[in-house]
C-alpha atoms as a PDB file:
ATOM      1  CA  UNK A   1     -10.547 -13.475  41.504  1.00  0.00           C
ATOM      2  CA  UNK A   2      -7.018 -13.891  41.492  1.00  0.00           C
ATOM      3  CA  UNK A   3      -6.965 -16.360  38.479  1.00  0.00           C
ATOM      4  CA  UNK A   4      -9.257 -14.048  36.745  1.00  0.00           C
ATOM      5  CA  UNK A   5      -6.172 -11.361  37.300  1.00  0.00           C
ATOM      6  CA  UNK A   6      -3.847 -13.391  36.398  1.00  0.00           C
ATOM      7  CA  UNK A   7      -4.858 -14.753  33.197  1.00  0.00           C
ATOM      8  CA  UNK A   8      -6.500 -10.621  32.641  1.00  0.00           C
ATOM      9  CA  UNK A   9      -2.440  -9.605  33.357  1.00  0.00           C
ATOM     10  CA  UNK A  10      -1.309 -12.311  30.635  1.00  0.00           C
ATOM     11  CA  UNK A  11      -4.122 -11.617  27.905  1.00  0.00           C
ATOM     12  CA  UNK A  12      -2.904  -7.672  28.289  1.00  0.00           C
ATOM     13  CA  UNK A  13       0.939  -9.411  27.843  1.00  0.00           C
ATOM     14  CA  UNK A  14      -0.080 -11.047  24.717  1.00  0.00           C
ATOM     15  CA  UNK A  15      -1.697  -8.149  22.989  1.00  0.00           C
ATOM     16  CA  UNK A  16       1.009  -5.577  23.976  1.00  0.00           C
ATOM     17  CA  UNK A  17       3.629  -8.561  22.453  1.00  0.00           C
ATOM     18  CA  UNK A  18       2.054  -9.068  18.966  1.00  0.00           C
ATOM     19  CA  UNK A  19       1.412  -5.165  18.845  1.00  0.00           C
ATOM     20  CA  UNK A  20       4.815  -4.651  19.401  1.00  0.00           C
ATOM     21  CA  UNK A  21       6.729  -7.157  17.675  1.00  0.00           C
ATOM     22  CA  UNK A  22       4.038  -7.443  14.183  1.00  0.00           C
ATOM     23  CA  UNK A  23       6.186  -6.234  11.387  1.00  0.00           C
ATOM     24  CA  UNK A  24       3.548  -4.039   9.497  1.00  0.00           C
ATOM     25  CA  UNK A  25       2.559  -0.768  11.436  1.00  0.00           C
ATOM     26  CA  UNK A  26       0.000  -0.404  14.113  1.00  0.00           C
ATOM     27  CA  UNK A  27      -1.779   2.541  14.341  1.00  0.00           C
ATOM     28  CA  UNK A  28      -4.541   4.609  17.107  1.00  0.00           C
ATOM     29  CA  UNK A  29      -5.610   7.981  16.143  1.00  0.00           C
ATOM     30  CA  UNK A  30      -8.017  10.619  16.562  1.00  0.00           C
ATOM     31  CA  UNK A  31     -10.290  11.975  14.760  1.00  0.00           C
ATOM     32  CA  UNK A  32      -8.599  15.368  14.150  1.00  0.00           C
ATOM     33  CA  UNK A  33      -5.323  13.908  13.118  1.00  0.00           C
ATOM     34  CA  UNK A  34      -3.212  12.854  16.034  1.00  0.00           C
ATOM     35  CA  UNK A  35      -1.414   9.407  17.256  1.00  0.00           C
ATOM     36  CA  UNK A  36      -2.744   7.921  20.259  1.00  0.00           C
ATOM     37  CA  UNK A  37      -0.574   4.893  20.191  1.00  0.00           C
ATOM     38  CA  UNK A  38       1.561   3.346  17.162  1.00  0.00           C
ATOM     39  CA  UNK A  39       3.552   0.077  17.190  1.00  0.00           C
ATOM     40  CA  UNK A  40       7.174   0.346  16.551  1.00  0.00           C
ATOM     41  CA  UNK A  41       7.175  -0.808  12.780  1.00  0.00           C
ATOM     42  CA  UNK A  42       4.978   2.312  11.903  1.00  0.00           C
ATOM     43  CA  UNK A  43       7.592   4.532  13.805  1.00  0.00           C
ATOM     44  CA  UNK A  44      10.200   3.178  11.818  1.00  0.00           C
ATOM     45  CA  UNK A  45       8.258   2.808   8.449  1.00  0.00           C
ATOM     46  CA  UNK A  46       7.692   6.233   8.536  1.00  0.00           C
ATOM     47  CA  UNK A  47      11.431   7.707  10.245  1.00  0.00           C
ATOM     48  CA  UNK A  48      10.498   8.427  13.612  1.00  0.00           C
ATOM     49  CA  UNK A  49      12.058   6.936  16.832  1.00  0.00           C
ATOM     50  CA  UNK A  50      10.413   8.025  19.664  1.00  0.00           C
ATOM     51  CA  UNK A  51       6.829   7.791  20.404  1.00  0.00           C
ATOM     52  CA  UNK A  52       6.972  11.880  22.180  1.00  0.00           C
ATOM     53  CA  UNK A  53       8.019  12.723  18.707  1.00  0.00           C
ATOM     54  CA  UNK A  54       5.394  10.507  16.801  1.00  0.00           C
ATOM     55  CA  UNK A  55       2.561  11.833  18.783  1.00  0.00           C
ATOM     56  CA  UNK A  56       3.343  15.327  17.848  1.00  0.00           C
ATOM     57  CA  UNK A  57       2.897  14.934  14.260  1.00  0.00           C
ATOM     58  CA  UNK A  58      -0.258  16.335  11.977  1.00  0.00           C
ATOM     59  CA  UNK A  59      -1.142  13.027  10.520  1.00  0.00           C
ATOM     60  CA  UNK A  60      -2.771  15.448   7.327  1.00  0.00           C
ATOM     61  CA  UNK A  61       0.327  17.911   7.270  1.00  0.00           C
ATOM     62  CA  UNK A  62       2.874  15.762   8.110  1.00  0.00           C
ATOM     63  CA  UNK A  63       2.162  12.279   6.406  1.00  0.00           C
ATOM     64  CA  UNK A  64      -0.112  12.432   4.447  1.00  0.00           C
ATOM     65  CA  UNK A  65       1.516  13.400   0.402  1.00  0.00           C
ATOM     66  CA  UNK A  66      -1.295  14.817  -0.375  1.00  0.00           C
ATOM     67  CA  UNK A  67      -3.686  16.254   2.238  1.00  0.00           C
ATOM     68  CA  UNK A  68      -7.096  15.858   0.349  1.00  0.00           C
ATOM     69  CA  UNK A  69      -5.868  11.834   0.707  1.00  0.00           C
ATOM     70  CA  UNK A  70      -6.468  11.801   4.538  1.00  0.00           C
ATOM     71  CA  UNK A  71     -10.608  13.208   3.883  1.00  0.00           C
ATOM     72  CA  UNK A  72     -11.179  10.726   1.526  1.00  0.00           C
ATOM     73  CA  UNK A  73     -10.149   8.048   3.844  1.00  0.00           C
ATOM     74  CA  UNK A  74     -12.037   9.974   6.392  1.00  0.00           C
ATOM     75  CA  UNK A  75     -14.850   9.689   4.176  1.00  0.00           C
ATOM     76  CA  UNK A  76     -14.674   5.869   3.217  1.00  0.00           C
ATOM     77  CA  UNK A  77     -14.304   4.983   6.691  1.00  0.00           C
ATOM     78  CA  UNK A  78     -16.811   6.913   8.118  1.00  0.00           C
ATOM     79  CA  UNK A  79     -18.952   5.986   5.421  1.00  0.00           C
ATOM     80  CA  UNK A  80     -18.191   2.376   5.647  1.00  0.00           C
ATOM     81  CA  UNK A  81     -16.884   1.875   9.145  1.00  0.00           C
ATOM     82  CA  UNK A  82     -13.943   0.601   7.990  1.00  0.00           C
ATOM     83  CA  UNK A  83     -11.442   0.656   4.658  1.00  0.00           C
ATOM     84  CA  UNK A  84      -9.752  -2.436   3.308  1.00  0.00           C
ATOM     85  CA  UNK A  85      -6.323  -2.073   1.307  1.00  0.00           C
ATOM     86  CA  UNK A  86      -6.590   1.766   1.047  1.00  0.00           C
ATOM     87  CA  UNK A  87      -3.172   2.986  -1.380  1.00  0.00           C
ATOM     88  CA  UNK A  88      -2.030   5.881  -0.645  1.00  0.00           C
ATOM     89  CA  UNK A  89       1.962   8.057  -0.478  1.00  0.00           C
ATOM     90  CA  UNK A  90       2.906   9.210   2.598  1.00  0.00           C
ATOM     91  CA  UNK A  91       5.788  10.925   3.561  1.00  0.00           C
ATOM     92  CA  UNK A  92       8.539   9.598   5.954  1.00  0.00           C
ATOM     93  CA  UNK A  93      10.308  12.304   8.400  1.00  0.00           C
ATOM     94  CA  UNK A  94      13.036  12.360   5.972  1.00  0.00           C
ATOM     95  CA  UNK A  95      10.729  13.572   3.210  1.00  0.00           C
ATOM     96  CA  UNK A  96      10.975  10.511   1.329  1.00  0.00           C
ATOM     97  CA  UNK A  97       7.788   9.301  -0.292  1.00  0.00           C
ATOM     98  CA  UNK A  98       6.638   5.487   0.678  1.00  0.00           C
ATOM     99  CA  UNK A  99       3.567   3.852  -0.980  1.00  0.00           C
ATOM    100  CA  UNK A 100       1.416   1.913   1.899  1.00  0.00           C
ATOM    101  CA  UNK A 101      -2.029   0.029   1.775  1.00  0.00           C
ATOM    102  CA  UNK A 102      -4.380   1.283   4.652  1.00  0.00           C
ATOM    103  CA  UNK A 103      -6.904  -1.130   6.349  1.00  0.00           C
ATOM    104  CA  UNK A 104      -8.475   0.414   9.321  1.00  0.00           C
ATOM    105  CA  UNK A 105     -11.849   0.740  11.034  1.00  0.00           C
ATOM    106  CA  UNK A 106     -13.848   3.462  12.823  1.00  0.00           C
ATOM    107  CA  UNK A 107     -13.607   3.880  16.754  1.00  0.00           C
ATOM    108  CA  UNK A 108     -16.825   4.819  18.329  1.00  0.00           C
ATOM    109  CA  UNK A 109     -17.815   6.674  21.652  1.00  0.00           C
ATOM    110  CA  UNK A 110     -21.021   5.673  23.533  1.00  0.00           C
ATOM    111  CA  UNK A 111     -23.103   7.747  21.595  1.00  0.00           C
ATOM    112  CA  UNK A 112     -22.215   6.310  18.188  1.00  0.00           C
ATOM    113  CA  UNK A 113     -20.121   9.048  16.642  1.00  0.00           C
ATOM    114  CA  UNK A 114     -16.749   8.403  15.071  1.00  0.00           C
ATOM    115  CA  UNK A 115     -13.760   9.521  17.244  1.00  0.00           C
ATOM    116  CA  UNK A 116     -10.923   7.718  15.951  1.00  0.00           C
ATOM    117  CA  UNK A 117      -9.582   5.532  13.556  1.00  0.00           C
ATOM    118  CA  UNK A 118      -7.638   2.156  14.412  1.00  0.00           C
ATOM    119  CA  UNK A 119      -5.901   0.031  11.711  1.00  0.00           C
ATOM    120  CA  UNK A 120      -2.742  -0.940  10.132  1.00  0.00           C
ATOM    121  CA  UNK A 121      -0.205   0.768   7.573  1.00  0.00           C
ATOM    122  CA  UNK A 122       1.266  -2.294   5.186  1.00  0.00           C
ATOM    123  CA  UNK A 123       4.864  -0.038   3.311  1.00  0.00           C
ATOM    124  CA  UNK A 124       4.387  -1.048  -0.415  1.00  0.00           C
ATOM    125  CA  UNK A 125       7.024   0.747  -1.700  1.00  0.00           C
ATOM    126  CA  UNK A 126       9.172  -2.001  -2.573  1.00  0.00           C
ATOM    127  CA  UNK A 127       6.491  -4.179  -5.150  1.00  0.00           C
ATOM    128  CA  UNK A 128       6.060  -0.370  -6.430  1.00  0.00           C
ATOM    129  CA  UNK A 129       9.362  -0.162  -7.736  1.00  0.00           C
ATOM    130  CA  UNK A 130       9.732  -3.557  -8.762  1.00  0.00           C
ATOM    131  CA  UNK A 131       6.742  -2.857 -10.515  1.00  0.00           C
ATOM    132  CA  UNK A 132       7.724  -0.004 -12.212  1.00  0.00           C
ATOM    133  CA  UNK A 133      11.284  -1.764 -12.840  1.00  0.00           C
ATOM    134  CA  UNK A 134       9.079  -4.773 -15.098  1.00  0.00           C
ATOM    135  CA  UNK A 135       7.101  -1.815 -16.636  1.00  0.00           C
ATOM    136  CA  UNK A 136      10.233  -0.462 -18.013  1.00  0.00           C
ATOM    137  CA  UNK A 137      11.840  -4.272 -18.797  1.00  0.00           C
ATOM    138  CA  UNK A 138       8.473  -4.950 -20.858  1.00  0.00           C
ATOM    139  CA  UNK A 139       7.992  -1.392 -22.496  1.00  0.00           C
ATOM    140  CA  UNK A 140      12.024  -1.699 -23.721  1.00  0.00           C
ATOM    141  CA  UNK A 141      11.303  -5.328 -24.814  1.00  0.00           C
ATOM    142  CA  UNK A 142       7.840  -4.459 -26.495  1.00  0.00           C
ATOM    143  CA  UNK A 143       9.906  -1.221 -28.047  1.00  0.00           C
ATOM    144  CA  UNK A 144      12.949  -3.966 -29.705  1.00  0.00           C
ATOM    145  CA  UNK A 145      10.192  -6.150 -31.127  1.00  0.00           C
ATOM    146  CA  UNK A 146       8.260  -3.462 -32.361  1.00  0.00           C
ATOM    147  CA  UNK A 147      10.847  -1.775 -33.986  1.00  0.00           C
ATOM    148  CA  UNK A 148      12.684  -4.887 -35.596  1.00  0.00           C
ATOM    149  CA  UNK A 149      13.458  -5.066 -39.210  1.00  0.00           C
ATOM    150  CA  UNK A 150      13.023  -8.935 -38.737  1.00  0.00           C
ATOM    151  CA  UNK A 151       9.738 -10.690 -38.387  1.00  0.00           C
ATOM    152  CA  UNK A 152       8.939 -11.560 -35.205  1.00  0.00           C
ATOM    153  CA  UNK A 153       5.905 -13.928 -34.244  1.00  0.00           C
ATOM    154  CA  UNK A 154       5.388 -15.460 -30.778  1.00  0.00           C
ATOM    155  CA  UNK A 155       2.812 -18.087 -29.781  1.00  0.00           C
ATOM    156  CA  UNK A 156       1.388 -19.662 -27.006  1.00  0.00           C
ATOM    157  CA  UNK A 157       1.522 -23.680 -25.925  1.00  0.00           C
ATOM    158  CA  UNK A 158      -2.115 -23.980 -27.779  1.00  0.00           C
ATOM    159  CA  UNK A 159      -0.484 -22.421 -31.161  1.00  0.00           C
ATOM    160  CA  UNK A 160      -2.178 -18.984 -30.358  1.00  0.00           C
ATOM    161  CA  UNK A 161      -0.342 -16.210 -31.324  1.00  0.00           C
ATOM    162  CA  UNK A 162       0.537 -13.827 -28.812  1.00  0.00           C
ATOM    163  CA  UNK A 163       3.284 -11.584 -30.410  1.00  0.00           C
ATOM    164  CA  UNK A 164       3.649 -10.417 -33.848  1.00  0.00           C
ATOM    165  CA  UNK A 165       5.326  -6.935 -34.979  1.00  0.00           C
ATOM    166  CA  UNK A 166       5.397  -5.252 -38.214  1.00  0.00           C
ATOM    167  CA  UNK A 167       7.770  -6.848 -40.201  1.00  0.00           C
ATOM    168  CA  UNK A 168       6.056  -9.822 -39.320  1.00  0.00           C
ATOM    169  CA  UNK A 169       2.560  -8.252 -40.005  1.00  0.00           C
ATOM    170  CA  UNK A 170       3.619  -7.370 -43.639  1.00  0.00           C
ATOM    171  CA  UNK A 171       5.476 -10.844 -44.202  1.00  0.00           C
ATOM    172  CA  UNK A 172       2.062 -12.059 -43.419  1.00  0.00           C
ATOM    173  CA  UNK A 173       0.205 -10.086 -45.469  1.00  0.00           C
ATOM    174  CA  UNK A 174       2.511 -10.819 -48.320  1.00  0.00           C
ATOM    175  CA  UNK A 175       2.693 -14.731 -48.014  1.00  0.00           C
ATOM    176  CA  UNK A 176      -1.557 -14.411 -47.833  1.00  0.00           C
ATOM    177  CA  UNK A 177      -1.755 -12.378 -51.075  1.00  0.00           C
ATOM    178  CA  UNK A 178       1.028 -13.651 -52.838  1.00  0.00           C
ATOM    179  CA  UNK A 179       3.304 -10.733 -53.204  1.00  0.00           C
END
């Protein structure tokens, strides 16, 4: 019994370390919107630094950017019993918006119903900007070729081409009719 104890005492150890000390957010909550227990990294991803304070917070009203985003992940995981990769804004204590990717399953009672959720909050806010920052790099490099007086014509390692604008179009046009 008292090995059983001890190695009981160091499984509960372990699990409390790598909830702890993961670096993407670890959540508990109920049902109706409330914490039950939330790692430090989802405390800090979202500007809170006490767990009193956390627990007080309307997931819907207070995270959530948009509050019809917290029933349809209601929906898919009660649906489902769990959701993979969900994307959704939240909003940080601050008020400043952060892009995360939910995966989470359902939390049953005895009798089968849902009562909770339990999952993990991954901040993508960072490859959202540096996605929008290549957006704008590729629509201001697709805007010079475009708009060159010069023909322009790119291809590919197999000879395909891949990039051609105007002034190339018509130089083409010209050289296949002769003009």
């Amino acid at each position: 019994i008292k090995k059983r104890k001890k190695m009981l005492r160091a499984s509960i150890e372990h699990y409390k370390k790598l909830f702890e000390h993961v670096s993407v957010g670890v959540h508990m909550s109920s049902k109706e919107g409330k914490f039950i227990d939330a790692n430090q990294a989802l405390m800090e991803m979202l500007g809170y630094t006490s767990k009193e304070e956390f627990f007080k917070v309307d997931i819907t009203r207070d995270l959530y950017l948009k509050p019809e985003d917290r029933r349809k992940y209601q929906d898919l995981i009660e649906r489902n019993g769990h959701v993979i990769d969900y994307e959704v804004d939240l909003k940080r204590k601050d008020g400043k918006v952060i892009s995360v990717l939910r995966t989470a399953h359902a939390r049953y009672d005895r009798e089968g119903n849902v009562i909770g959720y339990e999952g993990i909050c991954v901040d993508q806010t960072q490859r959202k900007e540096m996605e929008r920052k290549l957006k704008k790099a590729h629509d201001i490099q697709t805007n010079l070729i475009q708009t060159s007086i010069e023909a322009i014509i790119a291809n590919d390692r197999k000879g395909n081409i891949i990039i051609f604008n105007k002034s190339a179009e018509k130089y083409l046009v010209s050289v296949a009719t002769g003009l």
